[in-house]
PDB file of N, CA and C in Angstrom:
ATOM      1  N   UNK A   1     -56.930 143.072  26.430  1.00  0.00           N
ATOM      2  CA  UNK A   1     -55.574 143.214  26.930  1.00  0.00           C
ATOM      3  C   UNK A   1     -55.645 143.760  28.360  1.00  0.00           C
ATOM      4  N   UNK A   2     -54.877 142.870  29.233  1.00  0.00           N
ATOM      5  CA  UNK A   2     -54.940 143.527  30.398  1.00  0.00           C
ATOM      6  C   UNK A   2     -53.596 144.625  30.554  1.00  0.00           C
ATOM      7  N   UNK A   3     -53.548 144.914  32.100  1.00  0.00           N
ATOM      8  CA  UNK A   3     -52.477 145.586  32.676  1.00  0.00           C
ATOM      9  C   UNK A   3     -50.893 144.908  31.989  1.00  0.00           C
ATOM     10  N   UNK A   4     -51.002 144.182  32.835  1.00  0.00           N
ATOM     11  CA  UNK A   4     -49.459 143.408  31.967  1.00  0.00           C
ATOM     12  C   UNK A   4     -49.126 143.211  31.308  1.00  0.00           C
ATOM     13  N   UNK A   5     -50.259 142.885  30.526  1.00  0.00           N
ATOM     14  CA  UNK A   5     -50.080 142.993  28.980  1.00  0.00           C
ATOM     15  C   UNK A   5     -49.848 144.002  28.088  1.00  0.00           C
ATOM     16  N   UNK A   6     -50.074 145.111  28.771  1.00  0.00           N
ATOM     17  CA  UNK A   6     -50.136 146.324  27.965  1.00  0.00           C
ATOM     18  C   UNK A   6     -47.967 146.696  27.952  1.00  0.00           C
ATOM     19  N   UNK A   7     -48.321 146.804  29.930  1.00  0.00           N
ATOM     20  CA  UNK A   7     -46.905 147.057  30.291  1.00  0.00           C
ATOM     21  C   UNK A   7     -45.852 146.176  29.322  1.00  0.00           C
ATOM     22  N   UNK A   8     -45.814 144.877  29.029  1.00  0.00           N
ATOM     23  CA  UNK A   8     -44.770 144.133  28.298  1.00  0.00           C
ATOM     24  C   UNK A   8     -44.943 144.151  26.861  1.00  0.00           C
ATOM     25  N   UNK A   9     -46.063 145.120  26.483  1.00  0.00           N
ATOM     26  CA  UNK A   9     -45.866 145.544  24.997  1.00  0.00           C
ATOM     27  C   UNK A   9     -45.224 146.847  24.731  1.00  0.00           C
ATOM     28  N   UNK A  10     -45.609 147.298  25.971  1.00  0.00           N
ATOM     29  CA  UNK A  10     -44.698 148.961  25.417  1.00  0.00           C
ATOM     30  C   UNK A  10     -43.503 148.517  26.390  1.00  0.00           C
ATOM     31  N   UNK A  11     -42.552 147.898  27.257  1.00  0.00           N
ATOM     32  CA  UNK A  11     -41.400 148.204  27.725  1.00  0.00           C
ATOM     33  C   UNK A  11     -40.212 147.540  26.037  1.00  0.00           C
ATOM     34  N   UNK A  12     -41.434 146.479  25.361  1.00  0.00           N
ATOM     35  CA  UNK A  12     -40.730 145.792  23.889  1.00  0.00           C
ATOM     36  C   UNK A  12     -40.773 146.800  23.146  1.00  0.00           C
ATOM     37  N   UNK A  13     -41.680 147.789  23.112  1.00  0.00           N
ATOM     38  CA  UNK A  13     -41.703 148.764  22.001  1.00  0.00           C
ATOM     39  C   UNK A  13     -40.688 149.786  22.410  1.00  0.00           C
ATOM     40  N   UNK A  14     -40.572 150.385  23.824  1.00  0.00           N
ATOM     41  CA  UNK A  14     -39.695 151.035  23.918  1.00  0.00           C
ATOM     42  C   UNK A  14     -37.925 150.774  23.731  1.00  0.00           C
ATOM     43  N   UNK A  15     -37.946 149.433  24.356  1.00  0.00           N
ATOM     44  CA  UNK A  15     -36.253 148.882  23.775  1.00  0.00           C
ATOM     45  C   UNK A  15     -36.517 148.639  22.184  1.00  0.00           C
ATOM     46  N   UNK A  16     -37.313 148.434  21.496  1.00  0.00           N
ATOM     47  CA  UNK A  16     -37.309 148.723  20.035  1.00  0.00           C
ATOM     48  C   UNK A  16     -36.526 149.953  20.010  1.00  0.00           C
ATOM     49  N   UNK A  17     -37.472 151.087  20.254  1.00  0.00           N
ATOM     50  CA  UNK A  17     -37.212 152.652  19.860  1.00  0.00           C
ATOM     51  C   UNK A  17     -35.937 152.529  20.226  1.00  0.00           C
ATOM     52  N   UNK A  18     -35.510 152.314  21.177  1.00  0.00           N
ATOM     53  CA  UNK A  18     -34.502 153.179  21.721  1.00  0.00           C
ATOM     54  C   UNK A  18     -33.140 151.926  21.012  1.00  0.00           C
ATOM     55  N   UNK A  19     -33.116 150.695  20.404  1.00  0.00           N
ATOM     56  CA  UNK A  19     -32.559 149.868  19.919  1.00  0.00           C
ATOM     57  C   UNK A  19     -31.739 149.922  21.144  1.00  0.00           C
ATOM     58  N   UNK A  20     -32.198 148.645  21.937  1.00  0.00           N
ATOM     59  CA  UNK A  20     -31.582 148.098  23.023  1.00  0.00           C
ATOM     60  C   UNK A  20     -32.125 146.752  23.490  1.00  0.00           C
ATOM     61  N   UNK A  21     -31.424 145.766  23.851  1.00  0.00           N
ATOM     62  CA  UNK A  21     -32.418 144.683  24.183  1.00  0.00           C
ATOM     63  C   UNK A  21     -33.025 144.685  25.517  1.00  0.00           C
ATOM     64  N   UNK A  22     -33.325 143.395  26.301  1.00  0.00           N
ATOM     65  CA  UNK A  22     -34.155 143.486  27.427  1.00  0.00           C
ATOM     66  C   UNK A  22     -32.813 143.664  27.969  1.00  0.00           C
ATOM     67  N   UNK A  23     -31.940 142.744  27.690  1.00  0.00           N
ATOM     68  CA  UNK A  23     -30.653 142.668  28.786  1.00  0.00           C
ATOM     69  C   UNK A  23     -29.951 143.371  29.256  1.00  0.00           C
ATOM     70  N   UNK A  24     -29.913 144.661  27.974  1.00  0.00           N
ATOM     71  CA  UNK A  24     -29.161 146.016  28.202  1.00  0.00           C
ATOM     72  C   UNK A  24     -30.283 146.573  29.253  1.00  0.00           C
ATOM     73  N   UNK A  25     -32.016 146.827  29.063  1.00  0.00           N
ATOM     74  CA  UNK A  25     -32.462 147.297  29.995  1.00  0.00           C
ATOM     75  C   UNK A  25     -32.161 147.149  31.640  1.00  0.00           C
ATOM     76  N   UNK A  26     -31.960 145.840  31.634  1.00  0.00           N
ATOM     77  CA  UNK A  26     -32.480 145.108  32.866  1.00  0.00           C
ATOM     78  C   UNK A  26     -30.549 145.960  33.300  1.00  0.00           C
ATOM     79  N   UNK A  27     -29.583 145.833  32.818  1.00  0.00           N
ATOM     80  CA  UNK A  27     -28.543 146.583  32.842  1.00  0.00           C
ATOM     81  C   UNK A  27     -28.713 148.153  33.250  1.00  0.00           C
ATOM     82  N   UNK A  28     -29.227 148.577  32.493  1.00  0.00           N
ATOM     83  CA  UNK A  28     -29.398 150.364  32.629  1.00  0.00           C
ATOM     84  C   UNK A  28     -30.319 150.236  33.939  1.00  0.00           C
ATOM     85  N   UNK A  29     -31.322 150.161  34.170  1.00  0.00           N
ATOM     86  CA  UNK A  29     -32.719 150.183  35.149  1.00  0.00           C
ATOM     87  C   UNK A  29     -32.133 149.653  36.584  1.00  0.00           C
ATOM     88  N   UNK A  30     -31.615 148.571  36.236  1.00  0.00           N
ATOM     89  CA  UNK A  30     -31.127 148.202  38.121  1.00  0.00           C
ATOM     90  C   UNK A  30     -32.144 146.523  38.019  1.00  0.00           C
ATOM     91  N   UNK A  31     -33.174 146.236  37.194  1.00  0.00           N
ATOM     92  CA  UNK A  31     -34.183 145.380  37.357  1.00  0.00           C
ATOM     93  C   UNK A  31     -32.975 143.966  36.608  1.00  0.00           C
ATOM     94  N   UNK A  32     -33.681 142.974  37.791  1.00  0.00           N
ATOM     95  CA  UNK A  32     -33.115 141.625  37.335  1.00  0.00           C
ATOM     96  C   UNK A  32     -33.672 141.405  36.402  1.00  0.00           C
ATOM     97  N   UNK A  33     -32.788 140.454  35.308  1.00  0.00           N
ATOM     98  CA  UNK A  33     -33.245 140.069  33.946  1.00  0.00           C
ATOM     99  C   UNK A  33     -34.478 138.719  34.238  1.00  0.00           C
ATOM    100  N   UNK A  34     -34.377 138.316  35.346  1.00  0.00           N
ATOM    101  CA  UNK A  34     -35.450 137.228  35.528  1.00  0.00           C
ATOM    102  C   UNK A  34     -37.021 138.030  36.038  1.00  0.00           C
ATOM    103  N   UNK A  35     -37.001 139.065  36.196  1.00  0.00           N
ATOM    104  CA  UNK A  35     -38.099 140.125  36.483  1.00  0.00           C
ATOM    105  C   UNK A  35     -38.631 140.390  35.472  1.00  0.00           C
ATOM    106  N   UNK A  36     -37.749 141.299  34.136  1.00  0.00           N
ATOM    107  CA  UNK A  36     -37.613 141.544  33.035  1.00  0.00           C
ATOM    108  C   UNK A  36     -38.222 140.462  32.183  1.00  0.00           C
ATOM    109  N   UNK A  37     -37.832 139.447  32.170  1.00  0.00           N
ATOM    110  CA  UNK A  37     -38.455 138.028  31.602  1.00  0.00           C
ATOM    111  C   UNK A  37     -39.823 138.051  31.584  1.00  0.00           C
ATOM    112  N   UNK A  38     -39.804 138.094  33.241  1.00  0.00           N
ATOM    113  CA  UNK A  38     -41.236 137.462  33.481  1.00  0.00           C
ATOM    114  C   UNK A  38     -42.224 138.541  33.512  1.00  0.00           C
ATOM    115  N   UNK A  39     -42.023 139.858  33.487  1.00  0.00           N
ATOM    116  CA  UNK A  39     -43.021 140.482  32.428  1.00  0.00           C
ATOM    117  C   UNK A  39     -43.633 140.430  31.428  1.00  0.00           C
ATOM    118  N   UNK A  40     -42.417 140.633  30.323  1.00  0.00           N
ATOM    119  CA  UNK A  40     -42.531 140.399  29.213  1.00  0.00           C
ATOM    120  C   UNK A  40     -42.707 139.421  28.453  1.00  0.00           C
ATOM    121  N   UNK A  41     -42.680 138.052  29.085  1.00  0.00           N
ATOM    122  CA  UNK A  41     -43.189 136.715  28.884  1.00  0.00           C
ATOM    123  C   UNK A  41     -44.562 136.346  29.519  1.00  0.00           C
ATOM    124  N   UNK A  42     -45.598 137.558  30.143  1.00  0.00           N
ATOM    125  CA  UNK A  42     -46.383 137.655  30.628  1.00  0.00           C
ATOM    126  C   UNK A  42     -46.384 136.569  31.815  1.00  0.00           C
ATOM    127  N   UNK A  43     -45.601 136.014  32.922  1.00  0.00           N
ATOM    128  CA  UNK A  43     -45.554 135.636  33.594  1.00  0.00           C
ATOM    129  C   UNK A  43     -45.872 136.420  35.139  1.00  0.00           C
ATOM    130  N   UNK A  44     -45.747 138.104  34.958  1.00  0.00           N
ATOM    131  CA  UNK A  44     -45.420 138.208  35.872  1.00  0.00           C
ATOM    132  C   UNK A  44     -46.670 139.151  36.079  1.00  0.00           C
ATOM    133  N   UNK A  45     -47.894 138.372  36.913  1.00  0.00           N
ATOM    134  CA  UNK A  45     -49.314 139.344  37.019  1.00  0.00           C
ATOM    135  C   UNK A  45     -49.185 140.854  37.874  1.00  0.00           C
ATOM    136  N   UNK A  46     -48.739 141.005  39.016  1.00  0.00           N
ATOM    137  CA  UNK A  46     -48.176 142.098  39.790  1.00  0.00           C
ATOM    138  C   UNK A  46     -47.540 143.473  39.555  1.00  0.00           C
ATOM    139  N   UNK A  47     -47.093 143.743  38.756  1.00  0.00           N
ATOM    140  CA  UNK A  47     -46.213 144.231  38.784  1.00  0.00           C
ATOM    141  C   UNK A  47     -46.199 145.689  39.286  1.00  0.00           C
ATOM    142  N   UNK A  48     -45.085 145.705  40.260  1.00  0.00           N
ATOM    143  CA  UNK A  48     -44.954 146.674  41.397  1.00  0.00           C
ATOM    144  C   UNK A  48     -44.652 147.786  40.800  1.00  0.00           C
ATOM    145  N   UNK A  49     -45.009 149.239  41.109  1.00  0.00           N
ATOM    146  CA  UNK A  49     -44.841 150.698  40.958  1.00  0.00           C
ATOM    147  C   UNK A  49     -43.213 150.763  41.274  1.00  0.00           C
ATOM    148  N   UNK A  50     -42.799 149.809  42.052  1.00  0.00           N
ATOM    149  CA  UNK A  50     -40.587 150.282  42.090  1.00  0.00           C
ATOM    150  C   UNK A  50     -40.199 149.656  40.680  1.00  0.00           C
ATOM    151  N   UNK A  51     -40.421 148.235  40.558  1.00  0.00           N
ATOM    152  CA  UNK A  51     -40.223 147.782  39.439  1.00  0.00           C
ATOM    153  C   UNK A  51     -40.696 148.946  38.084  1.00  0.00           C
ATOM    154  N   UNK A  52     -41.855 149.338  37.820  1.00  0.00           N
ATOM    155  CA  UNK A  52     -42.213 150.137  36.725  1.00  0.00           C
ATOM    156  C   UNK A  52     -41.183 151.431  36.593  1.00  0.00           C
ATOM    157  N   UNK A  53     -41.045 151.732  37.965  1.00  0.00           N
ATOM    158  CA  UNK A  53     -40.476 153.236  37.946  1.00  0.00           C
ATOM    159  C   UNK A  53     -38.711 153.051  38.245  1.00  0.00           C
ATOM    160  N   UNK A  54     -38.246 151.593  37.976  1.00  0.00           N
ATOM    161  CA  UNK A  54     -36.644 152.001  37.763  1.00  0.00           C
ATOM    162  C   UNK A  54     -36.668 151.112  36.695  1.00  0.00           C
ATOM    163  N   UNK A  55     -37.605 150.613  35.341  1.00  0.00           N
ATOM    164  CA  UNK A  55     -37.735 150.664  34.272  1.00  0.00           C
ATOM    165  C   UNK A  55     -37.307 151.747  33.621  1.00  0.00           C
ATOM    166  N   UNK A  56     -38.922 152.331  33.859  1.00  0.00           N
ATOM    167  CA  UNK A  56     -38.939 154.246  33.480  1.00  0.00           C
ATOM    168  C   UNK A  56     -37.561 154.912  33.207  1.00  0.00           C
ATOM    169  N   UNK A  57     -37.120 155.426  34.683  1.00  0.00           N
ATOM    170  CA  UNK A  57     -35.583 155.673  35.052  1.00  0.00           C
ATOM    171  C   UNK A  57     -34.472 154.918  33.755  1.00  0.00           C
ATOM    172  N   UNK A  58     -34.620 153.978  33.910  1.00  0.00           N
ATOM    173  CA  UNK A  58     -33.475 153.193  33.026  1.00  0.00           C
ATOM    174  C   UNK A  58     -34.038 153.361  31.505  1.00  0.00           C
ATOM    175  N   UNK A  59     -35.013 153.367  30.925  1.00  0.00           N
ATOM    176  CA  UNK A  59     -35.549 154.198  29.595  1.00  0.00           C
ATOM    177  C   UNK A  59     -35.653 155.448  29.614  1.00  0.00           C
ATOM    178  N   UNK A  60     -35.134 156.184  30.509  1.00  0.00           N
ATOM    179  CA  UNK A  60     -35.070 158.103  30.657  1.00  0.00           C
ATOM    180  C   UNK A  60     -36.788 158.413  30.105  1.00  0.00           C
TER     181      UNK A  60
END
């Protein structure tokens, strides 16, 4: 498992916990739902420290 992979298993596990979907995240966080996607659809190899950290923010 790489990096991204890890990241788009726990941002799914965390909207589990917290019972919320991606859409509400991408809502709370400020992050476009096509960002959001392409994480978690492992599309998205990069992924930037602003992106991670107004995730974070938007999962308190």
């Amino acid at each position: 498992m790489n990096i991204s992979q890890a990241v788009a298993r726990r941002i799914l596990e965390l909207c589990d916990e917290k019972n919320i979907t991606v859409n509400k995240l991408c809502t709370m966080s400020g992050v476009t739902q096509s960002t959001v996607n392409d994480i978690v659809n492992g599309k998205a190899k990069n992924i930037g420290v602003v992106t991670i950290k107004k995730l974070c923010d938007g999962l308190e």
